[in-house]
Each structure stands twice: as structure tokens, then as C-alpha cells.
C-alpha atoms as a PDB file:
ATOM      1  CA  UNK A   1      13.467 -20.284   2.954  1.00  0.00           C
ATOM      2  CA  UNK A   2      14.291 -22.020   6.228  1.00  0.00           C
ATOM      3  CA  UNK A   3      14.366 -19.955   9.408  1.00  0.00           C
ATOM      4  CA  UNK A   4      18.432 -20.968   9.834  1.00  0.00           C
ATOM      5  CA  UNK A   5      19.244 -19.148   6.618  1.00  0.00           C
ATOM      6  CA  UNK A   6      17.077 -16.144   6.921  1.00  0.00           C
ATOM      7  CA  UNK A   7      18.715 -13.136   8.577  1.00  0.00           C
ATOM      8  CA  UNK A   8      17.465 -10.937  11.489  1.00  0.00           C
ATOM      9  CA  UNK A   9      16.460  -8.026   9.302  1.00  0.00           C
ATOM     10  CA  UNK A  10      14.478 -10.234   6.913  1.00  0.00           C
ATOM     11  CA  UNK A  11      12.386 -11.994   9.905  1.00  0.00           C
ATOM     12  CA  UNK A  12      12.617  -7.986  11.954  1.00  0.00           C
ATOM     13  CA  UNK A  13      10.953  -7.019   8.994  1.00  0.00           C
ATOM     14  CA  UNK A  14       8.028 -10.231   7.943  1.00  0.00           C
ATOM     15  CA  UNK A  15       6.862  -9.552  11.810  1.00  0.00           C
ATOM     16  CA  UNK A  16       5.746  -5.546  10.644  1.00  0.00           C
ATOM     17  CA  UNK A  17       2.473  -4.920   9.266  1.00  0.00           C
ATOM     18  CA  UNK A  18       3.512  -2.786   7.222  1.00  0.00           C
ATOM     19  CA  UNK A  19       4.522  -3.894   3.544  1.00  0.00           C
ATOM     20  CA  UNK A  20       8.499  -3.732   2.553  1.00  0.00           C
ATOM     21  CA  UNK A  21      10.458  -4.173  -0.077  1.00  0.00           C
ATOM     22  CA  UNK A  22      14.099  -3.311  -0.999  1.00  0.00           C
ATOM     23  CA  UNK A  23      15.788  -2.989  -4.350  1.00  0.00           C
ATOM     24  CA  UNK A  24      19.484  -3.165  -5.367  1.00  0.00           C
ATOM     25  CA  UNK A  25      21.227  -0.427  -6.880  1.00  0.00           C
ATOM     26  CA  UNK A  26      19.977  -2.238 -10.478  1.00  0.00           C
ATOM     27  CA  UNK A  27      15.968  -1.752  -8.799  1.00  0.00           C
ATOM     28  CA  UNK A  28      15.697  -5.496  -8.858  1.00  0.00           C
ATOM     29  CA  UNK A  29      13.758  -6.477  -5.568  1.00  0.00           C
ATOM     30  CA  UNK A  30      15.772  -8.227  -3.176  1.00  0.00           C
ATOM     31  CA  UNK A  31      13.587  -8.315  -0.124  1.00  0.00           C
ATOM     32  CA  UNK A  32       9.723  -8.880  -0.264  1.00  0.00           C
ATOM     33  CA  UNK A  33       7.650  -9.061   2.636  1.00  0.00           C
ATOM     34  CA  UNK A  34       4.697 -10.683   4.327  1.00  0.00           C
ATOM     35  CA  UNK A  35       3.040  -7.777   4.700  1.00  0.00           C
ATOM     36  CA  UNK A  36       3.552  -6.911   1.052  1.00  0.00           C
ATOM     37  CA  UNK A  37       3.265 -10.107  -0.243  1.00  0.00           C
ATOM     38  CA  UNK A  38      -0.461  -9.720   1.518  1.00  0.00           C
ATOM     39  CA  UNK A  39      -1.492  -6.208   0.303  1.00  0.00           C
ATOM     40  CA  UNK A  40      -0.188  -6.486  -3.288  1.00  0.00           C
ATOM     41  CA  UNK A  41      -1.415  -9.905  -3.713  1.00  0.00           C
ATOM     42  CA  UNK A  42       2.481 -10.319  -5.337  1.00  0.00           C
ATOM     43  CA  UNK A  43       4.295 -13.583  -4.133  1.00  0.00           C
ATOM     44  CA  UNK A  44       7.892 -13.149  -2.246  1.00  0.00           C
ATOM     45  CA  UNK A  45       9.137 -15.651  -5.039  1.00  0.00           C
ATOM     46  CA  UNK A  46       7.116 -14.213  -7.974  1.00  0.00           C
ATOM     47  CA  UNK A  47       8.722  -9.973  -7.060  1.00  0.00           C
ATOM     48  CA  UNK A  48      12.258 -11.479  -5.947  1.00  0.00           C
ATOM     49  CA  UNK A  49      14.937 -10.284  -8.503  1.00  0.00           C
ATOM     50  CA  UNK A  50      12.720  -8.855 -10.422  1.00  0.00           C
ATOM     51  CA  UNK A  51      12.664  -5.064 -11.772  1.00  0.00           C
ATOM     52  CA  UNK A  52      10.886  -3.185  -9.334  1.00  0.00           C
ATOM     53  CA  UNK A  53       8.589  -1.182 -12.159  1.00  0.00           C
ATOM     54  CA  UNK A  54       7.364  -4.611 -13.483  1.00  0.00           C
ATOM     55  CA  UNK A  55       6.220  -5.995 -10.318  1.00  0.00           C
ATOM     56  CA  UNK A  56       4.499  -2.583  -8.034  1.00  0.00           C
ATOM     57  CA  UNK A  57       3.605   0.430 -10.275  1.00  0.00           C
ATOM     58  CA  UNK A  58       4.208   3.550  -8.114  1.00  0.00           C
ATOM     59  CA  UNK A  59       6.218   3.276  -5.226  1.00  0.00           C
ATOM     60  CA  UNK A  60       9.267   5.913  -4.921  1.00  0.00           C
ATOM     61  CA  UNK A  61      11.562   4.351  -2.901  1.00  0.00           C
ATOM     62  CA  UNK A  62      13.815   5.791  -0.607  1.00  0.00           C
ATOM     63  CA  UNK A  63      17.461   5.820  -1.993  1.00  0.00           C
ATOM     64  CA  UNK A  64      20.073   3.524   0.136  1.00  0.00           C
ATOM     65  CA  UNK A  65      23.488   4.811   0.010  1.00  0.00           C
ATOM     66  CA  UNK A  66      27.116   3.011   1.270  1.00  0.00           C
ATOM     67  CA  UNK A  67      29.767   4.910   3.424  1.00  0.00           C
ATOM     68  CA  UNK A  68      31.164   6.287  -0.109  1.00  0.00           C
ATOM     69  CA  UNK A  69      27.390   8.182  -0.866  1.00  0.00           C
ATOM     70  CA  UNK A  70      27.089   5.590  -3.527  1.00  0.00           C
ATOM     71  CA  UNK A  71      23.561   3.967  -4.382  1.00  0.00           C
ATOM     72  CA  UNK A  72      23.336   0.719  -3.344  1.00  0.00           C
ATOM     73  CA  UNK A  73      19.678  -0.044  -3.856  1.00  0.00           C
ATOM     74  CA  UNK A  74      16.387   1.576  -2.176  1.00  0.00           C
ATOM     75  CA  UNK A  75      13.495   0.647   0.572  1.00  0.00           C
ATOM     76  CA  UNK A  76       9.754   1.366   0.456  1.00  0.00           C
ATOM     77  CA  UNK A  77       7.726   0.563   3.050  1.00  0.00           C
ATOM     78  CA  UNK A  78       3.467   0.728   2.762  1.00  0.00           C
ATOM     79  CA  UNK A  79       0.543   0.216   4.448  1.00  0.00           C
ATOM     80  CA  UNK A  80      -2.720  -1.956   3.554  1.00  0.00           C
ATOM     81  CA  UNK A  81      -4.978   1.048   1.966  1.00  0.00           C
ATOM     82  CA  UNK A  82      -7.924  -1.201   3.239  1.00  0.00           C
ATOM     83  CA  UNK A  83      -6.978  -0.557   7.046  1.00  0.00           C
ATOM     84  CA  UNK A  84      -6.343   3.025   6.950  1.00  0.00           C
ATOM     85  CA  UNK A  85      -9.672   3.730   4.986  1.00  0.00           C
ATOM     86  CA  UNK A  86     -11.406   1.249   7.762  1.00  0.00           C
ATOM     87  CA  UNK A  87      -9.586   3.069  10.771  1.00  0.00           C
ATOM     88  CA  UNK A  88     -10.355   6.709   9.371  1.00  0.00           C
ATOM     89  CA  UNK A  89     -14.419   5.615   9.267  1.00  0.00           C
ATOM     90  CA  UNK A  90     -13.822   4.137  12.627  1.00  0.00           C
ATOM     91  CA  UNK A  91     -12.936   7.449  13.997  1.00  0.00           C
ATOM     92  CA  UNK A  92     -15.355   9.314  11.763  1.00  0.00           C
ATOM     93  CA  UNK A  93     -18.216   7.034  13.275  1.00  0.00           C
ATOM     94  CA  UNK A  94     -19.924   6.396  10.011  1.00  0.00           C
ATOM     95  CA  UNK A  95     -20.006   5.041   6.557  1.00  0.00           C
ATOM     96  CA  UNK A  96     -21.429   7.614   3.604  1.00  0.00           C
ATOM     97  CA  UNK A  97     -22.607   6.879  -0.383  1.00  0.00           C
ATOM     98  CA  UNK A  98     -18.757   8.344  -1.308  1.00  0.00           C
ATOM     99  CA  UNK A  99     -18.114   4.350   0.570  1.00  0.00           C
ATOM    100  CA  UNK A 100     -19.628   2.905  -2.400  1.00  0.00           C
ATOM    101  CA  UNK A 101     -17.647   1.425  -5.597  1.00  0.00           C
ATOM    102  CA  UNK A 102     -19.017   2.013  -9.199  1.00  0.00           C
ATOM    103  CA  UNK A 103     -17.593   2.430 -12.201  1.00  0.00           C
ATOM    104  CA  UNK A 104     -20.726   4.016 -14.007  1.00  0.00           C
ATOM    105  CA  UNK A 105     -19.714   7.880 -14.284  1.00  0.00           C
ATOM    106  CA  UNK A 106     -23.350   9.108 -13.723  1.00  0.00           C
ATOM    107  CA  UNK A 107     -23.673   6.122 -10.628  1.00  0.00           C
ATOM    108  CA  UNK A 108     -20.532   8.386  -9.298  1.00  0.00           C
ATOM    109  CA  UNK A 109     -22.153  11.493  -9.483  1.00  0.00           C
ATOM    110  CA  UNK A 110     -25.272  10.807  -7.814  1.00  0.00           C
ATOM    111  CA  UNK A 111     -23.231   9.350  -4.590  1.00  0.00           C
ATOM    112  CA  UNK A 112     -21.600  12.343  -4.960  1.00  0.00           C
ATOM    113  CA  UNK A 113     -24.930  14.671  -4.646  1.00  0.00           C
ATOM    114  CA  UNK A 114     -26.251  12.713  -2.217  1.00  0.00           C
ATOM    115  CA  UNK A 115     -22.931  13.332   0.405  1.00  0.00           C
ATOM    116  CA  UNK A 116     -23.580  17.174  -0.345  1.00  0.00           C
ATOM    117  CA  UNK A 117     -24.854  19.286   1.898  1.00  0.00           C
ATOM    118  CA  UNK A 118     -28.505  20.796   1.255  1.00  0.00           C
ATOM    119  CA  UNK A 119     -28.584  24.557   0.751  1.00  0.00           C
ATOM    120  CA  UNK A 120     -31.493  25.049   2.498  1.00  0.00           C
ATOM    121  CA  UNK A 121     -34.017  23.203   5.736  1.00  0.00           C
ATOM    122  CA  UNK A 122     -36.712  21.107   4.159  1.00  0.00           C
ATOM    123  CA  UNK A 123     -38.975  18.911   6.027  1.00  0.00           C
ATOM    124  CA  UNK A 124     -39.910  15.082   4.969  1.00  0.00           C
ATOM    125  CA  UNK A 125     -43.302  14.310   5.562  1.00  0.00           C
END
């Protein structure tokens, strides 16, 4: 959509990190934006009018009402999992096995035992 035709809120809210979407009072997405075009790997054009539930698949939205109290639609804003998990080890100072991605139950576990404290003081020789 051309800059001319695209209203303050809708560029306000592409210039936030943060992903945002809006729904009408029908939960069809009316407002998509960079930022969550980015993190859900959705398209603005591919989410636009379509039924929230069959575009993102658990995001409770926060309920927008008109002057009356009636429901006119609902926001949701997120953030990119992938920076908050990076910023959190940032602070923590470190990276541990619980870091690493398997879908092998048993692979799981042993990352698991490995993060867990030992009981008792052993020596490696």
C-alpha cells in the first residue's frame, strides 16, 4: 500500500518491534504488522481479512470496545520469542545443554541430567 493511503496508526505501529495485529468485531485481521509479518513468517496480505484462528494459533487478544461498551474488534501485540530467549542468556552470561533442540525423548532427558546439579564434590582426574 502506498505511504499516501496508509494512516498514522498503521505506519506508528510497522516502526515497533514488537508484532501487532488487530481484528474486527467478526476476528477477521484488519491490521498486520512488520514486526509480525517477521516473527510469524505470515504475510500482511496472506493474514489480512482473514479469521484470526486460521492464521496465529494462540493469541488472546485484548477486546476493543466503542463509546457504547460494544465490541468492535481486538489488538494483540507480541514479541520475537528468539530475542527475549537471546537477551535472558545475555544477562545470564551463558548458554547450557537445556539451549539445545531435539526431538528424541531420551536426547531430552540426558540435556536435562546434565544441567542438574551434582549431589555430591567429585574430582576429575
Amino acid at each position: 500500500m502506498p505511504n499516501s493511503c496508509r494512516t498514522y496508526t498503521e505506519i506508528t505501529l510497522d516502526s515497533t518491534a514488537n508484532g501487532v495485529f488487530t481484528v474486527d468485531s467478526e476476528w477477521r485481521i484488519t491490521l498486520f504488522n512488520r514486526a509480525a509479518d517477521r516473527i510469524t513468517g505470515i504475510k500482511a496480505q496472506q493474514a489480512l481479512g482473514r479469521h484470526c484462528r486460521d492464521v496465529l494459533i494462540s493469541f488472546p487478544s485484548a477486546i476493543l470496545r466503542d463509546e457504547d461498551g460494544s465490541v468492535t474488534g481486538g489488538v494483540e501485540t507480541f514479541r520475537d520469542p528468539t530475542i527475549v530467549e537471546e537477551l535472558r542468556k545475555e544477562i545470564q552470561g551463558h548458554h547450557s545443554f537445556l539451549d539445545i533442540i531435539s526431538k528424541n525423548p531420551e536426547m531430552q532427558r540426558l540435556f536435562w541430567m546434565f544441567e542438574q546439579p551434582d549431589e555430591k564434590d567429585t574430582t576429575v582426574r
